[in-house]
PDB file of N, CA and C in Angstrom:
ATOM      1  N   UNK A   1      61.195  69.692   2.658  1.00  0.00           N
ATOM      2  CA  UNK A   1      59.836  69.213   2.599  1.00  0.00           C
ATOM      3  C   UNK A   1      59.412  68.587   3.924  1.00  0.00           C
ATOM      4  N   UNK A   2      60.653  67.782   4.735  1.00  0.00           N
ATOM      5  CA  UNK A   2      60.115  67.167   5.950  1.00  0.00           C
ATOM      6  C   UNK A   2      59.581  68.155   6.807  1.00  0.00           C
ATOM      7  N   UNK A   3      60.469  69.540   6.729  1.00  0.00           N
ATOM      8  CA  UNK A   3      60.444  70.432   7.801  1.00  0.00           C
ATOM      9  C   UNK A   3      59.042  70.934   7.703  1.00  0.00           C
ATOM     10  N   UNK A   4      58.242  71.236   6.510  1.00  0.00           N
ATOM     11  CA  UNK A   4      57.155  71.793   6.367  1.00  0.00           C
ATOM     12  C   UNK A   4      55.995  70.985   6.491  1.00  0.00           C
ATOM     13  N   UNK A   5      55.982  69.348   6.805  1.00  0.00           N
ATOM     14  CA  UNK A   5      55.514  68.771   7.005  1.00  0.00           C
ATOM     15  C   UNK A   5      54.972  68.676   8.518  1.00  0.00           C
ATOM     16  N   UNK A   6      56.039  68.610   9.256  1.00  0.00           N
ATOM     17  CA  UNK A   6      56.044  68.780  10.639  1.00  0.00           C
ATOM     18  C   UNK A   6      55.692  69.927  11.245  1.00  0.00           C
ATOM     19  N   UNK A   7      55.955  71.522  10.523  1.00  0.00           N
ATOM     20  CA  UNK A   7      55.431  72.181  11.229  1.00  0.00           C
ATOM     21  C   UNK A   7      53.874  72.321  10.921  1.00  0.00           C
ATOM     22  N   UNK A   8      53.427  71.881   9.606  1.00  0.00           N
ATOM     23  CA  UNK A   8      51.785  71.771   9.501  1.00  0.00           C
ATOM     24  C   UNK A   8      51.826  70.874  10.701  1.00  0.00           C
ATOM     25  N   UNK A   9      52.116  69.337  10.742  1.00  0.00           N
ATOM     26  CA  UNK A   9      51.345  68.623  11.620  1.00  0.00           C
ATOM     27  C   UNK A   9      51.100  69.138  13.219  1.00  0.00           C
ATOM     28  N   UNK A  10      52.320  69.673  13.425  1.00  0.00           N
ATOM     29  CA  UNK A  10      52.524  70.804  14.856  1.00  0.00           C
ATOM     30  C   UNK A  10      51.356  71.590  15.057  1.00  0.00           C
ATOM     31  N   UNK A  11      51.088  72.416  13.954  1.00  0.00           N
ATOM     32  CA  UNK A  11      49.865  73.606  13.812  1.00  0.00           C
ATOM     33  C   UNK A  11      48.735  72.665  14.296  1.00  0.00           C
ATOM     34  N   UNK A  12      48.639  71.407  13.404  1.00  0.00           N
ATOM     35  CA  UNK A  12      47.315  71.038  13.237  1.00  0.00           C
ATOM     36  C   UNK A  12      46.957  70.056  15.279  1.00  0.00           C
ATOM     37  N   UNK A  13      48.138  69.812  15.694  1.00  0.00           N
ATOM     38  CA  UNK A  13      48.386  69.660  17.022  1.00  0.00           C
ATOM     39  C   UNK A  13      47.726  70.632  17.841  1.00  0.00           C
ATOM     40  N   UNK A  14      48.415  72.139  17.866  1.00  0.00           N
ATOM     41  CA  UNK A  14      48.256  73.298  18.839  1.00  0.00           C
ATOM     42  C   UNK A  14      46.331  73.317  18.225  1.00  0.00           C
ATOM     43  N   UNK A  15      46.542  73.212  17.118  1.00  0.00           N
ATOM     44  CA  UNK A  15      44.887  73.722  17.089  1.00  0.00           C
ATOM     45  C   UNK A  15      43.541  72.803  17.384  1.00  0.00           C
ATOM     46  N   UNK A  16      44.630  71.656  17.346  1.00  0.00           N
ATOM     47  CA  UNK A  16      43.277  70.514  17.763  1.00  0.00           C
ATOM     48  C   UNK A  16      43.088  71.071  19.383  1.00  0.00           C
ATOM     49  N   UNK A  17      44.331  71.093  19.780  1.00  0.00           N
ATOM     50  CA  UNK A  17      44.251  70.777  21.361  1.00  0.00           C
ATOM     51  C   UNK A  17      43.662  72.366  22.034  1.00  0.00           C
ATOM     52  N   UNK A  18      43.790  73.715  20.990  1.00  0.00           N
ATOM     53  CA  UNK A  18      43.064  74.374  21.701  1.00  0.00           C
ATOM     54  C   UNK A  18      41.155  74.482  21.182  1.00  0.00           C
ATOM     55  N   UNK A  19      41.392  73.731  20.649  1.00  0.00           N
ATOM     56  CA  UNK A  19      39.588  73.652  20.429  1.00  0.00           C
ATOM     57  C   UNK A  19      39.009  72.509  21.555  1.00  0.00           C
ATOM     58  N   UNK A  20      40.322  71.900  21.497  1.00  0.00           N
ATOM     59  CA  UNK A  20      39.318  70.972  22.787  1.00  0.00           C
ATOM     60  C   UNK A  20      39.256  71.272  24.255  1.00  0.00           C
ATOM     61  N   UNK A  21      39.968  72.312  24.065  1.00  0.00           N
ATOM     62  CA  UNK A  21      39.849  73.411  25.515  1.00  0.00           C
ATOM     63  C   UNK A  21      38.941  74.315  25.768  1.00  0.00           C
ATOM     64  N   UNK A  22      38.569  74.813  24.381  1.00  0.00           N
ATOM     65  CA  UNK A  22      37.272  75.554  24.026  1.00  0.00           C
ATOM     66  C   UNK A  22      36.215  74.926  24.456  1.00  0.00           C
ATOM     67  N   UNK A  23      36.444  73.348  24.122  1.00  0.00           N
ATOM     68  CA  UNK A  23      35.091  72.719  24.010  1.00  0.00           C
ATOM     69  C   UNK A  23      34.675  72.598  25.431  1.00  0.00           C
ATOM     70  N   UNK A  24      35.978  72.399  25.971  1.00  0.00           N
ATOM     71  CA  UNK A  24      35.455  71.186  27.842  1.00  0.00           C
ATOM     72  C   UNK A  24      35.331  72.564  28.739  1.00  0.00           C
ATOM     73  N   UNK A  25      35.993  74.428  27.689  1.00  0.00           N
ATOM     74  CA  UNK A  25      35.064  75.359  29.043  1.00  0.00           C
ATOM     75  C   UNK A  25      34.117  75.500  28.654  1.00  0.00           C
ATOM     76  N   UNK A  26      33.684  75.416  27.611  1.00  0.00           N
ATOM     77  CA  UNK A  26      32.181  75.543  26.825  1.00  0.00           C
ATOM     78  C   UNK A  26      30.805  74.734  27.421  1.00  0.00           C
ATOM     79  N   UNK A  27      32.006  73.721  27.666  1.00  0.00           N
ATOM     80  CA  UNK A  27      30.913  72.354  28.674  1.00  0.00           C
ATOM     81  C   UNK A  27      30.806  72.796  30.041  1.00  0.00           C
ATOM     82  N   UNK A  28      32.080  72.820  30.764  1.00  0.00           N
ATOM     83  CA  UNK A  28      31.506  73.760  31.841  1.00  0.00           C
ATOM     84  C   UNK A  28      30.720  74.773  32.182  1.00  0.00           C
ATOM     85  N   UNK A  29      30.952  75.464  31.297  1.00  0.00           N
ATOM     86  CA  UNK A  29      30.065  77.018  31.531  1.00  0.00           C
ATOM     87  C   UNK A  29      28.638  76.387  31.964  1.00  0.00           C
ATOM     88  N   UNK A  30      27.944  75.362  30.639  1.00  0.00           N
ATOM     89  CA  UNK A  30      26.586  74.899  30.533  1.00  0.00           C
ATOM     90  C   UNK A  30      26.500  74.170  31.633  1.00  0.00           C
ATOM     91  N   UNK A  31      27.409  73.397  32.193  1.00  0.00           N
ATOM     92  CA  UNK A  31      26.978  72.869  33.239  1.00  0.00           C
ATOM     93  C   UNK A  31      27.119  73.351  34.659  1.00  0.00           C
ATOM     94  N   UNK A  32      27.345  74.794  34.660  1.00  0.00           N
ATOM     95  CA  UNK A  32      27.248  75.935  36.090  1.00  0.00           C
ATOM     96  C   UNK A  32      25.831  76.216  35.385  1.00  0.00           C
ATOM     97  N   UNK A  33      25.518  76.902  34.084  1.00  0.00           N
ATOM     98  CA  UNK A  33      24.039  77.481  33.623  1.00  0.00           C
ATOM     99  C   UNK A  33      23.229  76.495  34.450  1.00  0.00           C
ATOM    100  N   UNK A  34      23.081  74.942  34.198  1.00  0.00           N
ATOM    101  CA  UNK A  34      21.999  73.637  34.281  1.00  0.00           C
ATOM    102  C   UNK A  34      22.038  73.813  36.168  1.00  0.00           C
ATOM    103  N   UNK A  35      23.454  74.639  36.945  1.00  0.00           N
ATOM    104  CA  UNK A  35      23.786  74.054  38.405  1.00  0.00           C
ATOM    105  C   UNK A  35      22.745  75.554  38.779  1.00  0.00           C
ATOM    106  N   UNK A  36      22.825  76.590  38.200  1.00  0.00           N
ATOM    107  CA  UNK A  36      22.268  77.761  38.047  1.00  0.00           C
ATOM    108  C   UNK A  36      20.373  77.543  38.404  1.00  0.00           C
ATOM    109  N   UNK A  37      20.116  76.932  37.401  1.00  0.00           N
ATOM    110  CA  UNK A  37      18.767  76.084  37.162  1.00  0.00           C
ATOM    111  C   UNK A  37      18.551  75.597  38.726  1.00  0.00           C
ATOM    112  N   UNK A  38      19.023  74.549  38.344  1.00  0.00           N
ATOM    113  CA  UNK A  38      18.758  73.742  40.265  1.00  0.00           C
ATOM    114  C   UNK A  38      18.472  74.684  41.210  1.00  0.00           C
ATOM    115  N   UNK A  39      19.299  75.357  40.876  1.00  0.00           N
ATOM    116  CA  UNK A  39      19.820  76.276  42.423  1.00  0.00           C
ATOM    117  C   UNK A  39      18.642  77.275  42.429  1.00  0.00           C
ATOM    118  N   UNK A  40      18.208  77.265  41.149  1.00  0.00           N
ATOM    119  CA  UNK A  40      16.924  78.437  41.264  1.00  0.00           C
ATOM    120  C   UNK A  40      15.765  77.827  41.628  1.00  0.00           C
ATOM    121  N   UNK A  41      15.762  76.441  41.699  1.00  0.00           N
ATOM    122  CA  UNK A  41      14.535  75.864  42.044  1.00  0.00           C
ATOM    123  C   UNK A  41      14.543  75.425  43.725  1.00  0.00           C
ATOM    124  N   UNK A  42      15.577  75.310  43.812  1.00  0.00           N
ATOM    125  CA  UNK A  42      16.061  75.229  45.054  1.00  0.00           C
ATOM    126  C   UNK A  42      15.978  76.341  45.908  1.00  0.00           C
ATOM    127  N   UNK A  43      16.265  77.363  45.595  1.00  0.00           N
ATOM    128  CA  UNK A  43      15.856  78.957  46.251  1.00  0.00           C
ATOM    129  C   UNK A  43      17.552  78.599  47.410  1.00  0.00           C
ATOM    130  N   UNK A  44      18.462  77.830  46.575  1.00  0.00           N
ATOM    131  CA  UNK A  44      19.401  78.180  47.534  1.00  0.00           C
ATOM    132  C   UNK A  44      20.653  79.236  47.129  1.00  0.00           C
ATOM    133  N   UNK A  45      21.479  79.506  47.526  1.00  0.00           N
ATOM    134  CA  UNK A  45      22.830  80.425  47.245  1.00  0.00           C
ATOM    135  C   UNK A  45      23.664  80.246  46.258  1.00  0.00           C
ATOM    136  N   UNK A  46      23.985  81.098  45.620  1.00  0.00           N
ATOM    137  CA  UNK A  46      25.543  81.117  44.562  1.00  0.00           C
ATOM    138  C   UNK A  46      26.211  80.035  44.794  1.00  0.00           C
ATOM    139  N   UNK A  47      27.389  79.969  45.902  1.00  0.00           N
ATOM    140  CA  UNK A  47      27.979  79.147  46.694  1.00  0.00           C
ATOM    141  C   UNK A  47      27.612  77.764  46.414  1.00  0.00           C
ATOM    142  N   UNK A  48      26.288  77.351  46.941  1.00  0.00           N
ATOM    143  CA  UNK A  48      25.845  76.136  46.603  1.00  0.00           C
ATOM    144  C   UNK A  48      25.893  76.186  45.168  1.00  0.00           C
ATOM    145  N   UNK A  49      25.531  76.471  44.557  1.00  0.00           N
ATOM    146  CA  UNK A  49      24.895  76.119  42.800  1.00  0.00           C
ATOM    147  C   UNK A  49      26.628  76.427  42.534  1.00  0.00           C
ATOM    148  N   UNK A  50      27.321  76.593  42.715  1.00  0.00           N
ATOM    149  CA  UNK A  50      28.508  77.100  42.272  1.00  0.00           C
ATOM    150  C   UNK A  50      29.122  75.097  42.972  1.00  0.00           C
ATOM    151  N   UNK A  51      28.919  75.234  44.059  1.00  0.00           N
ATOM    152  CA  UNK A  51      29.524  73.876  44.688  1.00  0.00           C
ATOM    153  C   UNK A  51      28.703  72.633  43.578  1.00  0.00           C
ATOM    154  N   UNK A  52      27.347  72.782  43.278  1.00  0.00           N
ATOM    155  CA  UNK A  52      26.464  71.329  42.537  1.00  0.00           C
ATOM    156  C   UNK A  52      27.211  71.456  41.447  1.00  0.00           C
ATOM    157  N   UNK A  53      27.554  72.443  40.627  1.00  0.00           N
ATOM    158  CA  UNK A  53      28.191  72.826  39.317  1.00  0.00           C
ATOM    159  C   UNK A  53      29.639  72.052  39.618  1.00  0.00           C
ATOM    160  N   UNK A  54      30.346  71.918  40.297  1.00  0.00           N
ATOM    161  CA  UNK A  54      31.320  71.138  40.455  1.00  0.00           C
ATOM    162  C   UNK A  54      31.326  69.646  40.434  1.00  0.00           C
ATOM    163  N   UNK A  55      30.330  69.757  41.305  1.00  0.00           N
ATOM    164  CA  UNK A  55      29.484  68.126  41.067  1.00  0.00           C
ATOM    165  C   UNK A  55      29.608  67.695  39.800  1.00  0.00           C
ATOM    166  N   UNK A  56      28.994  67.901  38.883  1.00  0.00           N
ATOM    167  CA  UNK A  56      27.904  67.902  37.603  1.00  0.00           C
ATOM    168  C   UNK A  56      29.368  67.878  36.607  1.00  0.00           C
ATOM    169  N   UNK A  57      30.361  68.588  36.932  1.00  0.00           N
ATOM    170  CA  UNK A  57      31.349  69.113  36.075  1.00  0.00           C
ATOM    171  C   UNK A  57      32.309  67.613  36.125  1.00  0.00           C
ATOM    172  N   UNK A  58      32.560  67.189  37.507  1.00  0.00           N
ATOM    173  CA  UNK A  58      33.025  66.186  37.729  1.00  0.00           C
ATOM    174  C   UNK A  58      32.412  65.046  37.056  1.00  0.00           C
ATOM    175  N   UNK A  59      31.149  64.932  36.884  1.00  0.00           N
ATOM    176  CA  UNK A  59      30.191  63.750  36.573  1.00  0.00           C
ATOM    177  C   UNK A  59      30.676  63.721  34.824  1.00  0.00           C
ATOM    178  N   UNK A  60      31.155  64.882  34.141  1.00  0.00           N
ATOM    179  CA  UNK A  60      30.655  65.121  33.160  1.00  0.00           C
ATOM    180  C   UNK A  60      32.818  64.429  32.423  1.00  0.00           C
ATOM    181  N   UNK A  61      33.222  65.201  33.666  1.00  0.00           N
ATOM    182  CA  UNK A  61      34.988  64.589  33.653  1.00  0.00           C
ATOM    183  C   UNK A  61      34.977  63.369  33.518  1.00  0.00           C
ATOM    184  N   UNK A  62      34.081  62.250  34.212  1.00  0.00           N
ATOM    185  CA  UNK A  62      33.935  61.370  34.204  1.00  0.00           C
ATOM    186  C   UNK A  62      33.595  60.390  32.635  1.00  0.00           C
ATOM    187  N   UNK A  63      32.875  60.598  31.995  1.00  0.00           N
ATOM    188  CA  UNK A  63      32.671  60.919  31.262  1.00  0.00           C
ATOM    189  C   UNK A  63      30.729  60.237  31.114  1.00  0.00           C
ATOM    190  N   UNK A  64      29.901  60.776  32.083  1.00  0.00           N
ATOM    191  CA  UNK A  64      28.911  60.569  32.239  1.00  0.00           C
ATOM    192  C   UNK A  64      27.851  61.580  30.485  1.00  0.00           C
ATOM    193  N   UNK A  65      27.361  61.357  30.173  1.00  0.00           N
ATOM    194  CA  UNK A  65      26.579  62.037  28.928  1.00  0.00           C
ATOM    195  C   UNK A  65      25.495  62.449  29.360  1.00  0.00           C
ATOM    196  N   UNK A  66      25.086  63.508  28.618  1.00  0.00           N
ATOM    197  CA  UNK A  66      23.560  64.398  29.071  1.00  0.00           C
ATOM    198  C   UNK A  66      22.601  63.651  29.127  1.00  0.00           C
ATOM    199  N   UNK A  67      21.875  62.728  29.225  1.00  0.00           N
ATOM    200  CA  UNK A  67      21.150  62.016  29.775  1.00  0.00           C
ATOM    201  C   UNK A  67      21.177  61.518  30.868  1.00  0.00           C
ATOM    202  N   UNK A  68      22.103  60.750  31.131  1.00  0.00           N
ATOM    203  CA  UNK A  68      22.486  60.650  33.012  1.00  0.00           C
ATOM    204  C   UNK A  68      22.662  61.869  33.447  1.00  0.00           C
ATOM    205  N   UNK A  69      23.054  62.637  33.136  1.00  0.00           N
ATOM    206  CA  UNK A  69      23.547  63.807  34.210  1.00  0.00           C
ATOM    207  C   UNK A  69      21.977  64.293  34.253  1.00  0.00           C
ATOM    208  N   UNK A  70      21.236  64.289  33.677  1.00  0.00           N
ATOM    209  CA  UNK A  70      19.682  64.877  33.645  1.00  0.00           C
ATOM    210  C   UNK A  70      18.940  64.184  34.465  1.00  0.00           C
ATOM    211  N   UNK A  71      19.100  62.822  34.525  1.00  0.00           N
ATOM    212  CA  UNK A  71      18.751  62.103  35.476  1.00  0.00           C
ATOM    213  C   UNK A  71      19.235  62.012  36.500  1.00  0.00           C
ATOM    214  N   UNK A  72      20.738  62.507  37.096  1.00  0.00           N
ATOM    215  CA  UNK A  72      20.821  62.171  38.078  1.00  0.00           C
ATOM    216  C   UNK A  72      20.666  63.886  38.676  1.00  0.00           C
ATOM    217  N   UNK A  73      20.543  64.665  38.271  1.00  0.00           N
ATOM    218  CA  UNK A  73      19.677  66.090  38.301  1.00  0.00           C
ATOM    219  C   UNK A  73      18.418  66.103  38.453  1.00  0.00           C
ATOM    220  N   UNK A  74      17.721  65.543  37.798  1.00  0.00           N
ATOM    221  CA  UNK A  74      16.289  64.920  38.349  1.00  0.00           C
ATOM    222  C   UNK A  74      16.123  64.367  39.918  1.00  0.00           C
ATOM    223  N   UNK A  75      16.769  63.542  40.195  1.00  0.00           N
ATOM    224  CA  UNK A  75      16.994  62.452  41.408  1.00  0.00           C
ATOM    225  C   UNK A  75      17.542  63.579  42.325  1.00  0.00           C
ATOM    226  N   UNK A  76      18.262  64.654  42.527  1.00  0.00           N
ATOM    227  CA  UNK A  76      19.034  65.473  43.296  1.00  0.00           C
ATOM    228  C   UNK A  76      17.456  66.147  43.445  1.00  0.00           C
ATOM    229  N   UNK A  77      16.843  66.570  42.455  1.00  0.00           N
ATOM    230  CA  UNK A  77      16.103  67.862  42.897  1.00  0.00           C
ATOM    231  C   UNK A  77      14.624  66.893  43.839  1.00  0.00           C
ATOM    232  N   UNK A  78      14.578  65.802  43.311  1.00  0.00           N
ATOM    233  CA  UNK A  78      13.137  64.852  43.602  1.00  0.00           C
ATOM    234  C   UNK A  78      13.434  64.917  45.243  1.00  0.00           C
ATOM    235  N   UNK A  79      14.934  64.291  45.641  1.00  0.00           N
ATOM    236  CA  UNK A  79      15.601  64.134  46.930  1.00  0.00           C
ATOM    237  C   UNK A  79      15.526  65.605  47.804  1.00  0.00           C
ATOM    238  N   UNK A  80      15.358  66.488  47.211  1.00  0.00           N
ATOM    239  CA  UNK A  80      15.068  67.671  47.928  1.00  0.00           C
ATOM    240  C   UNK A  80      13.820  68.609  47.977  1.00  0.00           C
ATOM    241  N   UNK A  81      12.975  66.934  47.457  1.00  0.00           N
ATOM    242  CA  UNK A  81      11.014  67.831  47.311  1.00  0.00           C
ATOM    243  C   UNK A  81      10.497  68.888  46.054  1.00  0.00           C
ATOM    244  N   UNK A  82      11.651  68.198  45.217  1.00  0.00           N
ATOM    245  CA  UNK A  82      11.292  69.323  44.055  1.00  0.00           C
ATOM    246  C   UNK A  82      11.317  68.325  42.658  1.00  0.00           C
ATOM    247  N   UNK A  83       9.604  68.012  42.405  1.00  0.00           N
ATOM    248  CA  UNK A  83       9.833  67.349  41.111  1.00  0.00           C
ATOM    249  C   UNK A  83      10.088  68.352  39.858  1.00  0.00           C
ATOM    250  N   UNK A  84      10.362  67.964  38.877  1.00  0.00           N
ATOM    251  CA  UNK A  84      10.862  68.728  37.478  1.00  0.00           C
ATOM    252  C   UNK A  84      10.740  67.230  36.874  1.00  0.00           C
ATOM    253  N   UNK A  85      10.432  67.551  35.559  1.00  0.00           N
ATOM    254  CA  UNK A  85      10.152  67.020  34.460  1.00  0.00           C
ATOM    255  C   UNK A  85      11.666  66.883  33.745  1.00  0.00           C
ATOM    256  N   UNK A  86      11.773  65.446  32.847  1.00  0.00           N
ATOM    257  CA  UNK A  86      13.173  65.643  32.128  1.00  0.00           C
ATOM    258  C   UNK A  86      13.235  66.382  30.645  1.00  0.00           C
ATOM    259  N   UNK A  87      11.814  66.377  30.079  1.00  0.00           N
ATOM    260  CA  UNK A  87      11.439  67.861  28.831  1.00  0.00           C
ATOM    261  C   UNK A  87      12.205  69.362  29.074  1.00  0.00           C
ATOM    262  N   UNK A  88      11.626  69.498  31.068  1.00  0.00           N
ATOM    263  CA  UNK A  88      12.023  70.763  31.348  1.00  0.00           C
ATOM    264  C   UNK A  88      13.530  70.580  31.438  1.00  0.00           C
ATOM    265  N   UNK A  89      14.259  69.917  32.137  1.00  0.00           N
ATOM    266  CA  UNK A  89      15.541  69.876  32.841  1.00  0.00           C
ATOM    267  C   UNK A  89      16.071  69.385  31.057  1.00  0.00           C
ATOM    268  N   UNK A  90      15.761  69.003  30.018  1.00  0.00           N
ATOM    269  CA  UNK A  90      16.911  69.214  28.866  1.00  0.00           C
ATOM    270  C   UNK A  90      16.637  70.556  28.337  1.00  0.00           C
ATOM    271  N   UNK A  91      15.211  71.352  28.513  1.00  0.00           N
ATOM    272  CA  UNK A  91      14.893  72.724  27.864  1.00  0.00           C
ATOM    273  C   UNK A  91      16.019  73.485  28.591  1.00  0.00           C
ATOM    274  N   UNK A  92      16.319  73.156  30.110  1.00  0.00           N
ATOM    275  CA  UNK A  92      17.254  74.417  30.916  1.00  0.00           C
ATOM    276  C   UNK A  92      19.328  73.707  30.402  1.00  0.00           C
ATOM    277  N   UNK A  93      19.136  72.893  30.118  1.00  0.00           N
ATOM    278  CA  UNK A  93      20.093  72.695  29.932  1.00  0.00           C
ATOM    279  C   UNK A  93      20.817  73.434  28.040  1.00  0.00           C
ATOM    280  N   UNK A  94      19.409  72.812  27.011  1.00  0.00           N
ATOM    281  CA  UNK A  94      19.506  73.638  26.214  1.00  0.00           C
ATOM    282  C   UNK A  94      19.938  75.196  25.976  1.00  0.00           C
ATOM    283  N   UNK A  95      19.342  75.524  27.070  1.00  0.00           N
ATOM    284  CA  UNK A  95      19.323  77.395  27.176  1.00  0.00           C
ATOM    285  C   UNK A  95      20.547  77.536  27.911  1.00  0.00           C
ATOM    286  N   UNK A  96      21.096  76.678  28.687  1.00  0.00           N
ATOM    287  CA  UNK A  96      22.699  76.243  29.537  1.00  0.00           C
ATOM    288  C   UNK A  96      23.662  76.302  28.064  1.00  0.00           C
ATOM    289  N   UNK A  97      23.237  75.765  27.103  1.00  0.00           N
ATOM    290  CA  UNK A  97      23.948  75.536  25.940  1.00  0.00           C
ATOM    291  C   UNK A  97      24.504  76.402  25.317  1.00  0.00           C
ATOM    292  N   UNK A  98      23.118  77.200  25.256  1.00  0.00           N
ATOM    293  CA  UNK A  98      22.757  78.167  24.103  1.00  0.00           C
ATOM    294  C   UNK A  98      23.723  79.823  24.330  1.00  0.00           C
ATOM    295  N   UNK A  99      23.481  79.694  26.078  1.00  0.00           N
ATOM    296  CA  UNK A  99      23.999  80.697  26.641  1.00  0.00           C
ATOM    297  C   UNK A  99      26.090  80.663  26.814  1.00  0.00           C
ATOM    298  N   UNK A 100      26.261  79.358  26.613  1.00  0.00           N
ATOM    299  CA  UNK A 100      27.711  79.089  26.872  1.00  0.00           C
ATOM    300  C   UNK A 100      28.429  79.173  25.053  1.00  0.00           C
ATOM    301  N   UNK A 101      27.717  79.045  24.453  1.00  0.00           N
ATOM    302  CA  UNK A 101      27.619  79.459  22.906  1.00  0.00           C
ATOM    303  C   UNK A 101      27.758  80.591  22.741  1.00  0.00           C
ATOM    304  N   UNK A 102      27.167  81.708  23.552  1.00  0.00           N
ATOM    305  CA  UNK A 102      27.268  82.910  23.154  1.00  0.00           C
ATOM    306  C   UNK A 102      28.715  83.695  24.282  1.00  0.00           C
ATOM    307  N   UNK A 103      28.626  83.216  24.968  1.00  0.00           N
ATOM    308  CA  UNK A 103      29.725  83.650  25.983  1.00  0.00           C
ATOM    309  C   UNK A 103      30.893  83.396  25.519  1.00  0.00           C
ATOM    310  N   UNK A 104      31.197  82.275  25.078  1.00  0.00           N
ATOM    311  CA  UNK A 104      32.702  81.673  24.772  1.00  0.00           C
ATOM    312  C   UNK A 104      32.561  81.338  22.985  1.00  0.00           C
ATOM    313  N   UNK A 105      31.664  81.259  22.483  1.00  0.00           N
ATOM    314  CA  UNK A 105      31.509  81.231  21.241  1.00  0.00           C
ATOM    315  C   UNK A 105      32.219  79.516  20.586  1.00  0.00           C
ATOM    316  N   UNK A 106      31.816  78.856  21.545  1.00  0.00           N
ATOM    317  CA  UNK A 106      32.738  77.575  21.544  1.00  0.00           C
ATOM    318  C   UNK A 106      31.661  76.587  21.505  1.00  0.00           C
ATOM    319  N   UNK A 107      31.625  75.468  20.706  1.00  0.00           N
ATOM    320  CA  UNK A 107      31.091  74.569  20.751  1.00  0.00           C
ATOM    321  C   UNK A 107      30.631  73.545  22.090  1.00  0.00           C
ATOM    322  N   UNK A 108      29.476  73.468  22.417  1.00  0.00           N
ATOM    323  CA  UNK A 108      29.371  73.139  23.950  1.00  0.00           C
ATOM    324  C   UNK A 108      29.130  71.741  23.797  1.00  0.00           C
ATOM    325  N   UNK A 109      28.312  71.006  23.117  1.00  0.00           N
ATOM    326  CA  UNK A 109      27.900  69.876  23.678  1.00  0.00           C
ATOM    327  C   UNK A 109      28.462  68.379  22.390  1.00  0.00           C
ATOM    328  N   UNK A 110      28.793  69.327  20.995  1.00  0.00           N
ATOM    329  CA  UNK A 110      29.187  68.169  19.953  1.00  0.00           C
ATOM    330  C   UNK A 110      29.459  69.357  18.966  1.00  0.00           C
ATOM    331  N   UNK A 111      30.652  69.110  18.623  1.00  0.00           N
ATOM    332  CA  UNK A 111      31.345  69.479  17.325  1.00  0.00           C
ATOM    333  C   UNK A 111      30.620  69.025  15.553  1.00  0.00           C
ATOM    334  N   UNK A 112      30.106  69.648  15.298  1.00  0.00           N
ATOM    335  CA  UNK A 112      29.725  69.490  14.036  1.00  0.00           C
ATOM    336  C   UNK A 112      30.415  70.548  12.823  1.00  0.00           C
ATOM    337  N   UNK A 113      31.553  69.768  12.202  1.00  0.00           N
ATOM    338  CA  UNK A 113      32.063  70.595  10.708  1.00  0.00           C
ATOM    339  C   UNK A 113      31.512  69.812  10.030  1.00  0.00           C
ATOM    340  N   UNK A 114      31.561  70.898   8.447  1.00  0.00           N
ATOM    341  CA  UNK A 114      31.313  70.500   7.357  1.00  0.00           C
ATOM    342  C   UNK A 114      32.480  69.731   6.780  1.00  0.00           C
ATOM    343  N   UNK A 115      32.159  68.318   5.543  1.00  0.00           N
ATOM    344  CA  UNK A 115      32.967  67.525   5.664  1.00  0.00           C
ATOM    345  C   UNK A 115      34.192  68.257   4.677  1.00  0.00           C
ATOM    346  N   UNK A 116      35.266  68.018   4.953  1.00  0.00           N
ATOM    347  CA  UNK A 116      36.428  68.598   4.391  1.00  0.00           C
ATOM    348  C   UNK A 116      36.786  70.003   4.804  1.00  0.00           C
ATOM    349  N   UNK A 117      36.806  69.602   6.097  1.00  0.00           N
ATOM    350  CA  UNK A 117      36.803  71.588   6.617  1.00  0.00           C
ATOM    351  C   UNK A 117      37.923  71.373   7.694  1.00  0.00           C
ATOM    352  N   UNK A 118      38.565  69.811   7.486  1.00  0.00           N
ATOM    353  CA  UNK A 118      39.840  69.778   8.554  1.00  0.00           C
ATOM    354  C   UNK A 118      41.025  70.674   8.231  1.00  0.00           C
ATOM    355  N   UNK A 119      41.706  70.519   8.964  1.00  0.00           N
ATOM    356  CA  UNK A 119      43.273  71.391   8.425  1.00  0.00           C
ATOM    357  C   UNK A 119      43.861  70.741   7.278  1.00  0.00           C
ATOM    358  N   UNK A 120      44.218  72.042   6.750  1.00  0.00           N
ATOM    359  CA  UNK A 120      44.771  71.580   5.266  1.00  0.00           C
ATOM    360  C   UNK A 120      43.552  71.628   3.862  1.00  0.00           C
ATOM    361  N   UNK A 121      42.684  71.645   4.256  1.00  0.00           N
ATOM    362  CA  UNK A 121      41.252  71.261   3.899  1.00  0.00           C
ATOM    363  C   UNK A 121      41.131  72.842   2.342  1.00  0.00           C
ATOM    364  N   UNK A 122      41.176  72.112   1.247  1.00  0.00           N
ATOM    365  CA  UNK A 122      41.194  73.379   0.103  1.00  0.00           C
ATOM    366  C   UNK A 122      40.034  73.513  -0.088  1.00  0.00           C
TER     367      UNK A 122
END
């Protein structure tokens, strides 16, 4: 009985930890989509929007939340003569979301199960 105990809790280990791998490329992806955005308003290169996306990714490692990072995305683009609205900059981030949802099929920004849907869950 111990043995079957442990290898559920093991399972329920490997599977937590690969959903939360799912989750943080899921987060990345959206936050190259949001570096994508900038970069299009910016009229600058891959390269760059590929380099701000690192930025943003770091900010996000940090553990900064979509509201600061929108704001301090706001403040980046204002600093380079380009106002945007924060309605628009959560709409591009949304569609950053929406699009990293369909790519990786992974939960991007908050995990929502139904209650009793953990492992083990009858």
């Amino acid at each position: 009985m111990g043995r079957l105990f442990e290898e559920r809790e093991r399972a329920a280990e490997l599977m937590f930890a690969r959903d939360e791998e799912a989750r943080f490329i899921a987060r990345c992806r959206r936050m190259r989509g949001l570096a994508s955005f900038v970069a299009d308003k910016l009229g600058v290169d891959g390269q760059t929007a590929e380099a701000y996306a690192v930025e943003l990714i770091g900010a996000l490692v940090q553990g900064m939340k979509d509201d600061a990072l929108l704001l301090r995305v706001q403040a980046d683009l204002a600093a380079n003569g380009v106002s945007e609205s924060l309605p628009t900059l959560r709409a591009a981030l949304d569609r950053a979301t929406a699009q990293a949802l369909l790519d990786g099929g992974a939960i991007a920004s908050r995990e929502v199960r139904p209650a009793g849907s953990g492992f083990g869950a009858r």
